[in-house]
N, C-alpha and C. Protein backbone atom coordinates (compact mmCIF):
# COMPACT_ATOMS: atom_id res chain seq x y z
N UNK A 1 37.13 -34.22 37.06
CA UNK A 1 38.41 -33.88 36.44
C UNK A 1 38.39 -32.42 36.00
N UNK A 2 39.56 -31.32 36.09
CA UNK A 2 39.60 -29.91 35.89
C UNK A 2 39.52 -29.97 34.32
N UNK A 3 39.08 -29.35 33.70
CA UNK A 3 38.92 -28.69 32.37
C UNK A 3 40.58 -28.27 32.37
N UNK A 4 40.89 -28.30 30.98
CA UNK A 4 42.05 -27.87 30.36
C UNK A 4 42.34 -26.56 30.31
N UNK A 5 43.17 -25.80 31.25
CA UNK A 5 42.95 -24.35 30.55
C UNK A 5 43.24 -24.22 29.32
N UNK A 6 42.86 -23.12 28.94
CA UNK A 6 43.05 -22.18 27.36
C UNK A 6 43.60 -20.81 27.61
N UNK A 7 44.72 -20.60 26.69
CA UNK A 7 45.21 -19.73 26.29
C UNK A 7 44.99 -19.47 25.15
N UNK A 8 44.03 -18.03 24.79
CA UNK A 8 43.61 -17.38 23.96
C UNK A 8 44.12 -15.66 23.80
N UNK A 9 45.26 -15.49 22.70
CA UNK A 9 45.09 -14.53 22.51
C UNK A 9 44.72 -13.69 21.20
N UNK A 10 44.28 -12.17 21.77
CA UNK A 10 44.09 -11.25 20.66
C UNK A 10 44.89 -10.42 20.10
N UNK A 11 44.93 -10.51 18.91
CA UNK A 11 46.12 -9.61 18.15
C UNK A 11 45.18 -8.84 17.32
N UNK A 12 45.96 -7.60 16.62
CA UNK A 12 45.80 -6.69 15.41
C UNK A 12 45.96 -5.34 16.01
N UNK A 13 45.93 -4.57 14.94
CA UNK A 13 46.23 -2.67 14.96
C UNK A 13 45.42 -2.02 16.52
N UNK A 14 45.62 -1.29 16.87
CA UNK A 14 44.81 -0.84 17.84
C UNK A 14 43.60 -0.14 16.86
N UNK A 15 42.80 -0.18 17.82
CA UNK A 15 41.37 -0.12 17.50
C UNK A 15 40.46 -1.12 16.13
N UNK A 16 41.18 -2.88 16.21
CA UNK A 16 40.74 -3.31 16.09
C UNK A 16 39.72 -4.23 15.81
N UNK A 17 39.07 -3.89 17.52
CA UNK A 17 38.39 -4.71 18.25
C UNK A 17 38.84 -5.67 19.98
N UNK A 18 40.30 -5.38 19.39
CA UNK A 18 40.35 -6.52 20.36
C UNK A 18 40.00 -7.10 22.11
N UNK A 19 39.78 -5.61 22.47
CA UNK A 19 38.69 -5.14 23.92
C UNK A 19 37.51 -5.73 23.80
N UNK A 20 36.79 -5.33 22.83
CA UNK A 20 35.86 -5.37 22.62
C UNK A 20 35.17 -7.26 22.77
N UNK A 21 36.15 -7.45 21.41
CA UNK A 21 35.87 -9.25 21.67
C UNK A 21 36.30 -9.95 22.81
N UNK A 22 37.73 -9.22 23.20
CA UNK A 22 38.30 -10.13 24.27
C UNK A 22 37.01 -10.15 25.05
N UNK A 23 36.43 -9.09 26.02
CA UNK A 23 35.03 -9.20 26.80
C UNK A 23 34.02 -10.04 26.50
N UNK A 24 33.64 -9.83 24.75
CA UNK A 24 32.39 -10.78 24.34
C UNK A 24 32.92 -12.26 24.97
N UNK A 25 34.03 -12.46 24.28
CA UNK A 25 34.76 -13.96 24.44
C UNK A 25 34.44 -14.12 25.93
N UNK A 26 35.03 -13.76 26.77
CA UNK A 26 34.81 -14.24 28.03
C UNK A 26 33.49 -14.22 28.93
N UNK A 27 32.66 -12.99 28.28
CA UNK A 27 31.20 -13.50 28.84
C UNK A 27 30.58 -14.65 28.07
N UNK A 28 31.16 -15.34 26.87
CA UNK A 28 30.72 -16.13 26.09
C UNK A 28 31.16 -17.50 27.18
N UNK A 29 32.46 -17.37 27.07
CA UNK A 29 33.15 -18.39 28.11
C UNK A 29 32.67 -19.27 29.38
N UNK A 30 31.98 -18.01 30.18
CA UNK A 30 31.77 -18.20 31.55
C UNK A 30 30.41 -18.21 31.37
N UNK A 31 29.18 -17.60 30.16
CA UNK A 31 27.66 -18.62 30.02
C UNK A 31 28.08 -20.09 29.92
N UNK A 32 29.01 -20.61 29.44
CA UNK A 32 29.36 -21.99 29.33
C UNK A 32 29.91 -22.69 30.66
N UNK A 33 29.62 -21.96 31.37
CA UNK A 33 30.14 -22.66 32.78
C UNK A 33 31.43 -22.68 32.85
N UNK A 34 32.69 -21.78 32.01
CA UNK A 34 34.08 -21.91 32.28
C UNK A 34 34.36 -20.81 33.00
N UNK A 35 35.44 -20.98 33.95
CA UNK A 35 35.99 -19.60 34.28
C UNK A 35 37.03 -18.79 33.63
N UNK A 36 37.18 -17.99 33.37
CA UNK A 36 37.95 -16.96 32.33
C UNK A 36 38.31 -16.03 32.83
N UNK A 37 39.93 -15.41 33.21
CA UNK A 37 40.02 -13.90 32.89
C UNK A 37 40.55 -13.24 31.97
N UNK A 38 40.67 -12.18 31.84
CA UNK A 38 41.30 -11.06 30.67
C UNK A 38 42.55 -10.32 31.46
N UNK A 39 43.39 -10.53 30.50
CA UNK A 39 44.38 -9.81 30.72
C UNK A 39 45.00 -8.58 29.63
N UNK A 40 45.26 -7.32 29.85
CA UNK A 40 45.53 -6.48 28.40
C UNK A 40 47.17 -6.41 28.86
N UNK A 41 47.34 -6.23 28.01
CA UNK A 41 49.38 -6.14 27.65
C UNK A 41 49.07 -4.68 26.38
N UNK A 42 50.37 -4.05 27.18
CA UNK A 42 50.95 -3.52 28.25
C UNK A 42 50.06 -3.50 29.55
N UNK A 43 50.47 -4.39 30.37
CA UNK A 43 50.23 -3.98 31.93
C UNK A 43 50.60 -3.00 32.63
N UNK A 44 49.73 -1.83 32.49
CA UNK A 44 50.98 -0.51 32.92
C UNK A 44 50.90 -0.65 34.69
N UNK A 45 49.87 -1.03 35.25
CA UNK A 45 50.54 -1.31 36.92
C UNK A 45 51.73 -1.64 37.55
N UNK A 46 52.75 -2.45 36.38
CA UNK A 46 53.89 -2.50 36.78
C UNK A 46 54.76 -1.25 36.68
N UNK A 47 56.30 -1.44 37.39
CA UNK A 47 57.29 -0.64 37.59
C UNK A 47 57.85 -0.45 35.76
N UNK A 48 57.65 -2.19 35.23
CA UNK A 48 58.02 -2.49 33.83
C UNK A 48 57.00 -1.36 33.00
N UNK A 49 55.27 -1.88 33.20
CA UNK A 49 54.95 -1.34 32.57
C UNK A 49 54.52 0.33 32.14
N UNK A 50 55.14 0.92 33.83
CA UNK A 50 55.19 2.65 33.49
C UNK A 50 55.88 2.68 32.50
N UNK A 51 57.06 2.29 33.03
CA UNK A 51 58.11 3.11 31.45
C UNK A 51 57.77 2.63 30.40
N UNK A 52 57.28 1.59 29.99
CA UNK A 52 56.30 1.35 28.55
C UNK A 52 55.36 2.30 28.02
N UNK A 53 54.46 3.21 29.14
CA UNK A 53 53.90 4.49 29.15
C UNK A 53 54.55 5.41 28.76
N UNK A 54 55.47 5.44 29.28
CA UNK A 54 56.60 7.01 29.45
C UNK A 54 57.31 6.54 27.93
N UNK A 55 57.59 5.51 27.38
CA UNK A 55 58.32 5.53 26.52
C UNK A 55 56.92 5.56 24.40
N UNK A 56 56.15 5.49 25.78
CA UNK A 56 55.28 5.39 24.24
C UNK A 56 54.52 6.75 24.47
N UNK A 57 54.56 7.82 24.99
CA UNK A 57 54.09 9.20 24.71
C UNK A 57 55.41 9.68 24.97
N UNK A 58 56.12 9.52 24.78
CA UNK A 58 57.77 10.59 24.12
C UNK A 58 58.42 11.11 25.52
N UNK A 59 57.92 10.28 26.63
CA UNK A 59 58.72 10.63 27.82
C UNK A 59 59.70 10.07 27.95
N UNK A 60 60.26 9.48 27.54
CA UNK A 60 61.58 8.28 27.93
C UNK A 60 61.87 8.15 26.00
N UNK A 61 62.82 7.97 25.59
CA UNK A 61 63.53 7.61 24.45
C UNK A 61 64.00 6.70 24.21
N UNK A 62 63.03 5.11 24.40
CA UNK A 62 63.93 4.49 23.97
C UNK A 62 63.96 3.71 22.33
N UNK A 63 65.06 3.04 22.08
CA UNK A 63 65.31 2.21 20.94
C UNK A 63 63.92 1.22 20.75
N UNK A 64 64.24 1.07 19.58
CA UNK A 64 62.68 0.18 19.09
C UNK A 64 62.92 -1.09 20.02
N UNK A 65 64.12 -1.30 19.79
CA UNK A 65 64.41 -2.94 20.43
C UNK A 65 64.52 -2.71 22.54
N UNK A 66 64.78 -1.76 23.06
CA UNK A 66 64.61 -1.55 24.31
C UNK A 66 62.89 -1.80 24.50
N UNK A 67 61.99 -0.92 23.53
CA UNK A 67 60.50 -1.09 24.04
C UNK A 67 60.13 -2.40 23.49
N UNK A 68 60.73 -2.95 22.59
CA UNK A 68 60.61 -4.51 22.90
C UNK A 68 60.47 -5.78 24.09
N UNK A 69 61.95 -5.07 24.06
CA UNK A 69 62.24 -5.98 25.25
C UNK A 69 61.64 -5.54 26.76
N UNK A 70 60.64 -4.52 27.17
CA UNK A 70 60.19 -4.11 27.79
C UNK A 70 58.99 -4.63 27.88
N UNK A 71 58.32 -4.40 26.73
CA UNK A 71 57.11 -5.34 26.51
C UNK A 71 57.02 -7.01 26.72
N UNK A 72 58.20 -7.50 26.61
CA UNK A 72 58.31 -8.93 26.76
C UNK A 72 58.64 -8.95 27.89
N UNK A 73 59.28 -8.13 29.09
CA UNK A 73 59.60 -8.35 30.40
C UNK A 73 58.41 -8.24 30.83
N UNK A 74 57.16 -6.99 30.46
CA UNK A 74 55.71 -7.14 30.89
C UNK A 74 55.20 -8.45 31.10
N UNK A 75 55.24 -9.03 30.12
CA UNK A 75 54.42 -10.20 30.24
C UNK A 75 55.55 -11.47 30.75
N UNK A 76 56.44 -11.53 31.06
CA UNK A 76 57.08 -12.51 31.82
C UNK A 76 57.05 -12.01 33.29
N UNK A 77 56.43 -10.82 33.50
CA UNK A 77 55.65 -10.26 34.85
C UNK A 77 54.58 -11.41 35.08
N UNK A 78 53.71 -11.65 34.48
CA UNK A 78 52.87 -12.28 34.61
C UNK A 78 52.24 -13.83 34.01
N UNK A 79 53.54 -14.15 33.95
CA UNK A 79 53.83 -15.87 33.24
C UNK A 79 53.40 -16.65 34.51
N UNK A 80 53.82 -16.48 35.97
CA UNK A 80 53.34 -17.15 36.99
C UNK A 80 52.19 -17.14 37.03
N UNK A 81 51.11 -16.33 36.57
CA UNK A 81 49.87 -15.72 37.34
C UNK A 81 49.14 -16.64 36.11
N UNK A 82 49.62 -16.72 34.88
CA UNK A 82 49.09 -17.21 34.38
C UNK A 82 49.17 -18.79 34.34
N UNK A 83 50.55 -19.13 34.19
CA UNK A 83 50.71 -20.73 34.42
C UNK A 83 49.60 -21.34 35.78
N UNK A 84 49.70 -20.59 36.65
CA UNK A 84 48.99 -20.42 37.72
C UNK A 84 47.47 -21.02 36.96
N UNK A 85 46.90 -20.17 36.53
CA UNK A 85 45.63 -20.07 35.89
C UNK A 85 45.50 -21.50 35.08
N UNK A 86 46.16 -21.97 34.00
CA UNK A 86 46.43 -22.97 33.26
C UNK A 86 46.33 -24.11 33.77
N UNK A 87 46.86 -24.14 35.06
CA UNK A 87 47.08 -25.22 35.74
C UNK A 87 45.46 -26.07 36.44
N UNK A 88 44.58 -24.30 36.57
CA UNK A 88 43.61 -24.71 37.52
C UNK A 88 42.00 -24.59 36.30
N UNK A 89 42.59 -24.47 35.13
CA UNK A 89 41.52 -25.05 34.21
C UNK A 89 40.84 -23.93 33.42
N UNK A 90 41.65 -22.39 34.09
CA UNK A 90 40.90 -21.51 33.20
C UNK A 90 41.29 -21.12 32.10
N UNK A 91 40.00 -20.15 31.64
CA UNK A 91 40.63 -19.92 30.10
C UNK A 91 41.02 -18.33 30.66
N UNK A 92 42.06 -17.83 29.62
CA UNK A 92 42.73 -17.18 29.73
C UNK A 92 42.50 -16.18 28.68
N UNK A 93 41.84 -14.91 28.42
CA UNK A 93 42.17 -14.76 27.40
C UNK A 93 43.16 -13.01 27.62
N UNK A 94 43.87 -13.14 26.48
CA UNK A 94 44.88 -11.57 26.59
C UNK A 94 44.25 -11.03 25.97
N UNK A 95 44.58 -9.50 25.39
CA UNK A 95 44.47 -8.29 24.91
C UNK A 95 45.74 -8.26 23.78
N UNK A 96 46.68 -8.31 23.71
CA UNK A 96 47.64 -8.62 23.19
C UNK A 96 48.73 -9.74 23.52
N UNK A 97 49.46 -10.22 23.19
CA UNK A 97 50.35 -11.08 23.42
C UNK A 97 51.91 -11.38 22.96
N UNK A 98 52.26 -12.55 22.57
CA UNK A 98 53.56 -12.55 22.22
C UNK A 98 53.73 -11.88 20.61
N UNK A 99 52.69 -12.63 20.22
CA UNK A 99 52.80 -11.75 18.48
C UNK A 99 52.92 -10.26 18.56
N UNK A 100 52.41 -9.48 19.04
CA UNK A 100 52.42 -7.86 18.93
C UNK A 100 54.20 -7.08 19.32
N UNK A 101 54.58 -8.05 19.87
CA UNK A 101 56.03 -7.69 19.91
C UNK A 101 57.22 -7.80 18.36
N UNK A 102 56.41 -9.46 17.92
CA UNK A 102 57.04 -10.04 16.87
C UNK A 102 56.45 -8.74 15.67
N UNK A 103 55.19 -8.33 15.31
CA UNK A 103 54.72 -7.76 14.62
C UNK A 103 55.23 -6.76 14.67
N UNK A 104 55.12 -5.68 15.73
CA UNK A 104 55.58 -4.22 15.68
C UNK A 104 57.40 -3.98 15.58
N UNK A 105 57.95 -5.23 16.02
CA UNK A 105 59.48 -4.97 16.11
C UNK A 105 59.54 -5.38 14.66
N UNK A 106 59.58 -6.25 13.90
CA UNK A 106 59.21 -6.19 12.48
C UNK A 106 59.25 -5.15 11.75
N UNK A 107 58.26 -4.46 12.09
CA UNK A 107 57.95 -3.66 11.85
C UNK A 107 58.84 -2.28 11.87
N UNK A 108 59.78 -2.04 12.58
CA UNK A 108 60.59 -1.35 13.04
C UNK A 108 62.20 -1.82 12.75
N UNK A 109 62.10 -3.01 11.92
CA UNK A 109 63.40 -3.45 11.36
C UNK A 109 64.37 -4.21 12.45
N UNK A 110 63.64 -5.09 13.48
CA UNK A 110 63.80 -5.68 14.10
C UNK A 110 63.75 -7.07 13.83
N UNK A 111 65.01 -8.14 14.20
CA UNK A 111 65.03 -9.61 13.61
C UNK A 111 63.39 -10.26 14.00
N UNK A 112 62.56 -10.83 13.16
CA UNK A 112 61.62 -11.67 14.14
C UNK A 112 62.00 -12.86 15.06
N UNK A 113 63.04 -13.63 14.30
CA UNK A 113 63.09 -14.91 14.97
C UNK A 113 63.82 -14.26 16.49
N UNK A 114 64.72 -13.05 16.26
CA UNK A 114 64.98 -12.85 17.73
C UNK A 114 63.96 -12.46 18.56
N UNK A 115 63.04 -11.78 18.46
CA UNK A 115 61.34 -11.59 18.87
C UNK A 115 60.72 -12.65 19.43
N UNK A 116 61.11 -13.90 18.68
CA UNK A 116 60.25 -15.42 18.94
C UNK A 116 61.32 -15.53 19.91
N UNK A 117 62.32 -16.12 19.75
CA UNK A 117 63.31 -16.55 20.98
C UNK A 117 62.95 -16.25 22.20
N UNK A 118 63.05 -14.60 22.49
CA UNK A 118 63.16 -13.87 23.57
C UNK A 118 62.17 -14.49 24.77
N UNK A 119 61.08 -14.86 23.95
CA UNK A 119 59.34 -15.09 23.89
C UNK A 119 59.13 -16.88 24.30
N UNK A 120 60.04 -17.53 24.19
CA UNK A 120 60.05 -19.06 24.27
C UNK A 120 59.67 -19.83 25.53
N UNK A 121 59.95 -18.92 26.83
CA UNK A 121 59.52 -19.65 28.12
C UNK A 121 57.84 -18.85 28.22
N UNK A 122 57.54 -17.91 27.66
CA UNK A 122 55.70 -17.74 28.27
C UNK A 122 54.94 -18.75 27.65
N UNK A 123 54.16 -19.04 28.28
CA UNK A 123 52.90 -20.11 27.97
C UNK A 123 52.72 -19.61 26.59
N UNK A 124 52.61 -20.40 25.86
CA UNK A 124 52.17 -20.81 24.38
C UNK A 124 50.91 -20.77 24.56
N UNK A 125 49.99 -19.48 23.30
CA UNK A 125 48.86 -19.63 23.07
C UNK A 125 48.48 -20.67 22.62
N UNK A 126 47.11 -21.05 23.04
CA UNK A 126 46.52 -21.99 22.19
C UNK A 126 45.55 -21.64 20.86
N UNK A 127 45.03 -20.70 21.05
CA UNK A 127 45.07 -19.73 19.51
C UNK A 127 44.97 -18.29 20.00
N UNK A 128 45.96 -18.14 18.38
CA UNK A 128 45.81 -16.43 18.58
C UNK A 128 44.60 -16.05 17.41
N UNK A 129 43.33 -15.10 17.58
CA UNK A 129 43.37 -14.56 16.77
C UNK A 129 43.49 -13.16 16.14
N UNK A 130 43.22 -12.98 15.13
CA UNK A 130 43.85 -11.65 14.34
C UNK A 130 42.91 -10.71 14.01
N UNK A 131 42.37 -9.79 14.49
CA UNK A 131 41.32 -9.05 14.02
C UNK A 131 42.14 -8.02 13.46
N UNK A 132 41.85 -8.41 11.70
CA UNK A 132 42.36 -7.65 10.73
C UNK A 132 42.01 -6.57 9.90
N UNK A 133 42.56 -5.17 10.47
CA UNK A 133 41.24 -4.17 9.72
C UNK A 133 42.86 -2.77 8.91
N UNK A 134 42.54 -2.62 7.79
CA UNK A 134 43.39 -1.48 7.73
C UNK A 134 44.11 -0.54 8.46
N UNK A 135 45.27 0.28 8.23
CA UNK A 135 46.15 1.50 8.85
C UNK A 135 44.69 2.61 8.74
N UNK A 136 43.95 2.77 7.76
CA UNK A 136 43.41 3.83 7.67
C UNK A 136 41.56 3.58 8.57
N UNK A 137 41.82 2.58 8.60
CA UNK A 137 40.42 1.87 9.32
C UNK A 137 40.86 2.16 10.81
N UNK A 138 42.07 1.56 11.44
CA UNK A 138 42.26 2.35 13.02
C UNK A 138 42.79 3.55 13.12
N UNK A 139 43.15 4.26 12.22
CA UNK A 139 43.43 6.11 12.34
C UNK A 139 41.69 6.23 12.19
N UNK A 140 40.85 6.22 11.79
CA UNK A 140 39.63 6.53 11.38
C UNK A 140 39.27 6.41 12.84
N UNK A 141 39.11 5.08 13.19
CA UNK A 141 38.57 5.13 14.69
C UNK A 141 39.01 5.93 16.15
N UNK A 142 39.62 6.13 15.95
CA UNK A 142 40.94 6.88 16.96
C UNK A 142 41.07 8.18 16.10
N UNK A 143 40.57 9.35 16.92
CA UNK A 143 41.18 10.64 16.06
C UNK A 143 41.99 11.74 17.17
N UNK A 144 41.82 10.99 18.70
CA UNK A 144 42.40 11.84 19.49
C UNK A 144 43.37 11.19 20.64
N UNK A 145 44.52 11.74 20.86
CA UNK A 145 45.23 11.15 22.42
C UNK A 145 45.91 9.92 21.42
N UNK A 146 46.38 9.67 20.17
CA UNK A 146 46.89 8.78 19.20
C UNK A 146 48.55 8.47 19.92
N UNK A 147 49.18 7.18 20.42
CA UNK A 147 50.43 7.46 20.73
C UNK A 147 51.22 7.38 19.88
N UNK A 148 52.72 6.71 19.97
CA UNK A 148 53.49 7.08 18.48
C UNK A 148 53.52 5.93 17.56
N UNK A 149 52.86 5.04 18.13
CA UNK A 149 52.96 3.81 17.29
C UNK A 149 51.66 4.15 16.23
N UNK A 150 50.54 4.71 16.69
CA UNK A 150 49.24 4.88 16.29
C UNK A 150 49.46 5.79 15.49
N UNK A 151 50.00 7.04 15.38
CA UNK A 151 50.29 8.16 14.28
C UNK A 151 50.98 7.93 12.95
N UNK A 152 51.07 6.95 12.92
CA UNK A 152 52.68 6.38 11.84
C UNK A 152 52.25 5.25 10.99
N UNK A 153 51.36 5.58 9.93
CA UNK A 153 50.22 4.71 8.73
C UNK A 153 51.32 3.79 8.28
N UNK A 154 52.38 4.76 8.30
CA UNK A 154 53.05 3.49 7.46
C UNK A 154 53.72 2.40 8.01
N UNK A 155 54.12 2.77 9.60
CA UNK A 155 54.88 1.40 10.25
C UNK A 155 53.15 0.74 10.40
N UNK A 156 52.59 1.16 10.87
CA UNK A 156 51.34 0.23 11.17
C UNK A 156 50.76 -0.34 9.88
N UNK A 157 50.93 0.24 8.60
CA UNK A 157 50.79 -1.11 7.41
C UNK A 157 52.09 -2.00 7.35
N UNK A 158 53.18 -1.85 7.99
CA UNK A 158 53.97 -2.73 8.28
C UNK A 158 54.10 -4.12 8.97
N UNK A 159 53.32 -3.23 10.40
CA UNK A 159 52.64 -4.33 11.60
C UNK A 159 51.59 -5.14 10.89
N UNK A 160 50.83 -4.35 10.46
CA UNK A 160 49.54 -5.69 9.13
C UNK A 160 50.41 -6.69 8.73
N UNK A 161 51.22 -6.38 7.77
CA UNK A 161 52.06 -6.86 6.86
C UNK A 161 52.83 -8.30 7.50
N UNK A 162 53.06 -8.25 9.02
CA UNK A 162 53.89 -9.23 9.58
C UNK A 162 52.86 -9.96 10.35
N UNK A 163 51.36 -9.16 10.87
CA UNK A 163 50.72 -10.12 11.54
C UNK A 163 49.74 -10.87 10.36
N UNK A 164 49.96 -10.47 9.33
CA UNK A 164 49.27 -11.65 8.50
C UNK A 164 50.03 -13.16 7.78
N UNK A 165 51.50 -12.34 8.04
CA UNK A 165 52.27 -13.33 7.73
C UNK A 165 52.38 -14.48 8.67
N UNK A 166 52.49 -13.88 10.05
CA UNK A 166 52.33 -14.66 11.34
C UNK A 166 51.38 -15.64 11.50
N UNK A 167 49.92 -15.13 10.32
CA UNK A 167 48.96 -15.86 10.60
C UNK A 167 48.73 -16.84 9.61
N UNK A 168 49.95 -17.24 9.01
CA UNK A 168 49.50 -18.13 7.99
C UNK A 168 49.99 -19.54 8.76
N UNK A 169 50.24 -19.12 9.76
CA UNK A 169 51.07 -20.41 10.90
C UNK A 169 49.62 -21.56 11.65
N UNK A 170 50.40 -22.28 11.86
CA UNK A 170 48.81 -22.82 12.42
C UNK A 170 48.50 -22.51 13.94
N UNK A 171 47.52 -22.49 14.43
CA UNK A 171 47.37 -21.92 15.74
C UNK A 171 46.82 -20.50 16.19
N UNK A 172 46.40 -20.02 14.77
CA UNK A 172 45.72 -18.62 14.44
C UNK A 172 44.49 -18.72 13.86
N UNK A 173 43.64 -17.59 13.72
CA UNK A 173 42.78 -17.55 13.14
C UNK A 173 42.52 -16.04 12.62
N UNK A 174 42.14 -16.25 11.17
CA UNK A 174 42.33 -14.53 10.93
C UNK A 174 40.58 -13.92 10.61
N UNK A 175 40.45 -12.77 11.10
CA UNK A 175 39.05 -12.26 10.93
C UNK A 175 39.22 -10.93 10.57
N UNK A 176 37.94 -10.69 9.48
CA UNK A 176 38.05 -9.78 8.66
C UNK A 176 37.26 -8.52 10.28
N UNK A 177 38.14 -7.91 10.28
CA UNK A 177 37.51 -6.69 11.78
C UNK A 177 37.11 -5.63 11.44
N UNK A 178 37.28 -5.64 9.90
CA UNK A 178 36.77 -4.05 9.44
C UNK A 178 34.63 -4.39 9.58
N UNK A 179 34.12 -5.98 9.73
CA UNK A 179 32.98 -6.06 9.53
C UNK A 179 31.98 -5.18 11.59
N UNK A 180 30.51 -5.80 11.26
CA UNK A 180 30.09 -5.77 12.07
C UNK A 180 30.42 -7.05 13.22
N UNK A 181 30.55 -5.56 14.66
CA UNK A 181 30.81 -6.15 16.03
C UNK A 181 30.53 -7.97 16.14
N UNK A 182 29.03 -7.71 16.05
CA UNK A 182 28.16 -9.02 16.45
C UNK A 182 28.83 -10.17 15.13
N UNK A 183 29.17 -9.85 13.85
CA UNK A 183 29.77 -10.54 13.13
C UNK A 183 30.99 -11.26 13.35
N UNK A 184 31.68 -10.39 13.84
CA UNK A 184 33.29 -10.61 14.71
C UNK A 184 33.23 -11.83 15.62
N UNK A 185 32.61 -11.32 16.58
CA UNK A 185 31.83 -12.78 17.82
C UNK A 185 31.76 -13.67 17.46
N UNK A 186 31.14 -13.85 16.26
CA UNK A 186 30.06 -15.52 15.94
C UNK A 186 31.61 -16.16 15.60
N UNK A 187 32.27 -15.35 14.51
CA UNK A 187 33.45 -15.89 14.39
C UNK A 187 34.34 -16.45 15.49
N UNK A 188 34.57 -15.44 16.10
CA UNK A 188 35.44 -15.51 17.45
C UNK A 188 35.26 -16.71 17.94
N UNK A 189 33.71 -16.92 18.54
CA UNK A 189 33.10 -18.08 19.09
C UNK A 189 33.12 -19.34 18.19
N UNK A 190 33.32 -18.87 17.10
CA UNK A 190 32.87 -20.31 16.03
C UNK A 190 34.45 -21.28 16.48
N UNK A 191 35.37 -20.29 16.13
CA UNK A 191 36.99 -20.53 16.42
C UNK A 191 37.05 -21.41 17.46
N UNK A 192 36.96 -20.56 18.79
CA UNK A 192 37.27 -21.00 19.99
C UNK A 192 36.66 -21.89 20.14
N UNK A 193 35.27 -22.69 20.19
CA UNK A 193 34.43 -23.25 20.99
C UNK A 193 35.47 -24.51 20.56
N UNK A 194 35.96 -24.80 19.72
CA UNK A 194 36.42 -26.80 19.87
C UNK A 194 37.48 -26.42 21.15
N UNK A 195 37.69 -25.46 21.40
CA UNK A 195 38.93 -25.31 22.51
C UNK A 195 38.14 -25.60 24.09
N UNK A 196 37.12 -25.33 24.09
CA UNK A 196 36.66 -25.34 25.48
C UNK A 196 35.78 -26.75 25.76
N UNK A 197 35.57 -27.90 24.52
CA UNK A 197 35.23 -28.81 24.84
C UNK A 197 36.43 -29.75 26.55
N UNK A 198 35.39 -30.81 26.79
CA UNK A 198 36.65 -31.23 27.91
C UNK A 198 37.52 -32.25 27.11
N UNK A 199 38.97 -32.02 27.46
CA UNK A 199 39.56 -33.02 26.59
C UNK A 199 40.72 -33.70 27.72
């Protein structure tokens, strides 16, 4: 009988972690005999996701709610590829996901529940988690090539502000990301593993 896929995604500020674990996670995954890929959002290979490029280094102008809805057409790019995946037992894990839309448009004085709506036909994570580290903890890590979401302490203590709220929901898990790497993991792994039993 096929194993259940899993949908696992990673949320929080850029520079995080969430590269970082997403990888641990999935070499963790596949020592366990599962198959796993990674996916990061923004997908800039698409036609969708250039102008997500162009519009997040000041080439294109658009409205908070246009790079929204841009970001959510990204990943309904790749709702087949993944249902696809789901179907045949793997785990899945993202880079970002549906929350980072809900969080940053929030953030930008954007309705959430219209954020969730928009968001209602992609596969439903089966957990998200939150690697939660300060505005001044990812400016610290990042000091060069910053885009405009990354320069701006104060919408990004905003984005905190909504992905912790997000995470008081069930189906999350929140981790303190300001700690050590290898600390992050055990967590990560502690989380996930009831997900990859066979059920």
């Amino acid at each position: 009988m096929t194993a259940k896929g899993v949908l696992i995604a990673f949320e929080g500020l850029d520079q995080s972690g969430k590269q970082t674990q997403a990888e641990r996670l999935k070499a963790a995954v596949e020592a366990r005999g599962r198959t796993s890929v990674l996916i990061d959002f923004p997908s800039y290979e698409t036609d969708i996701g250039h102008e997500i490029e162009e519009g997040l280094h000041g080439r294109r102008d658009y409205e908070a709610d246009v790079m929204q809805l841009l970001y959510v057409a990204n990943r309904y790019e790749k709702r087949p590829q993944i249902e696809r995946w789901l179907a045949e037992g793997v785990v899945v894990i993202c880079d970002r996901y549906r929350a980072s839309s809900i969080a940053y448009g929030e953030a930008q004085g954007l309705d959430p529940a219209w954020l969730t709506d928009v968001q209602t036909y992609l596969p439903p994570p089966d957990l998200t988690v939150l690697l939660d580290i300060a505005p001044e903890t990812a400016a610290g890590r990042k000091t060069a090539n910053r885009d405009k979401y990354e320069r701006d302490l104060a919408l990004l203590s905003r984005v905190r502000d909504s992905y912790r709220r997000q995470a008081q929901a069930p189906g999350w898990l929140r981790i303190d990301g300001e700690r050590d790497k290898d600390a992050v993991a055990a967590d990560v792994l502690s989380g996930v593993a009831p997900l990859l039993s066979p059920r």
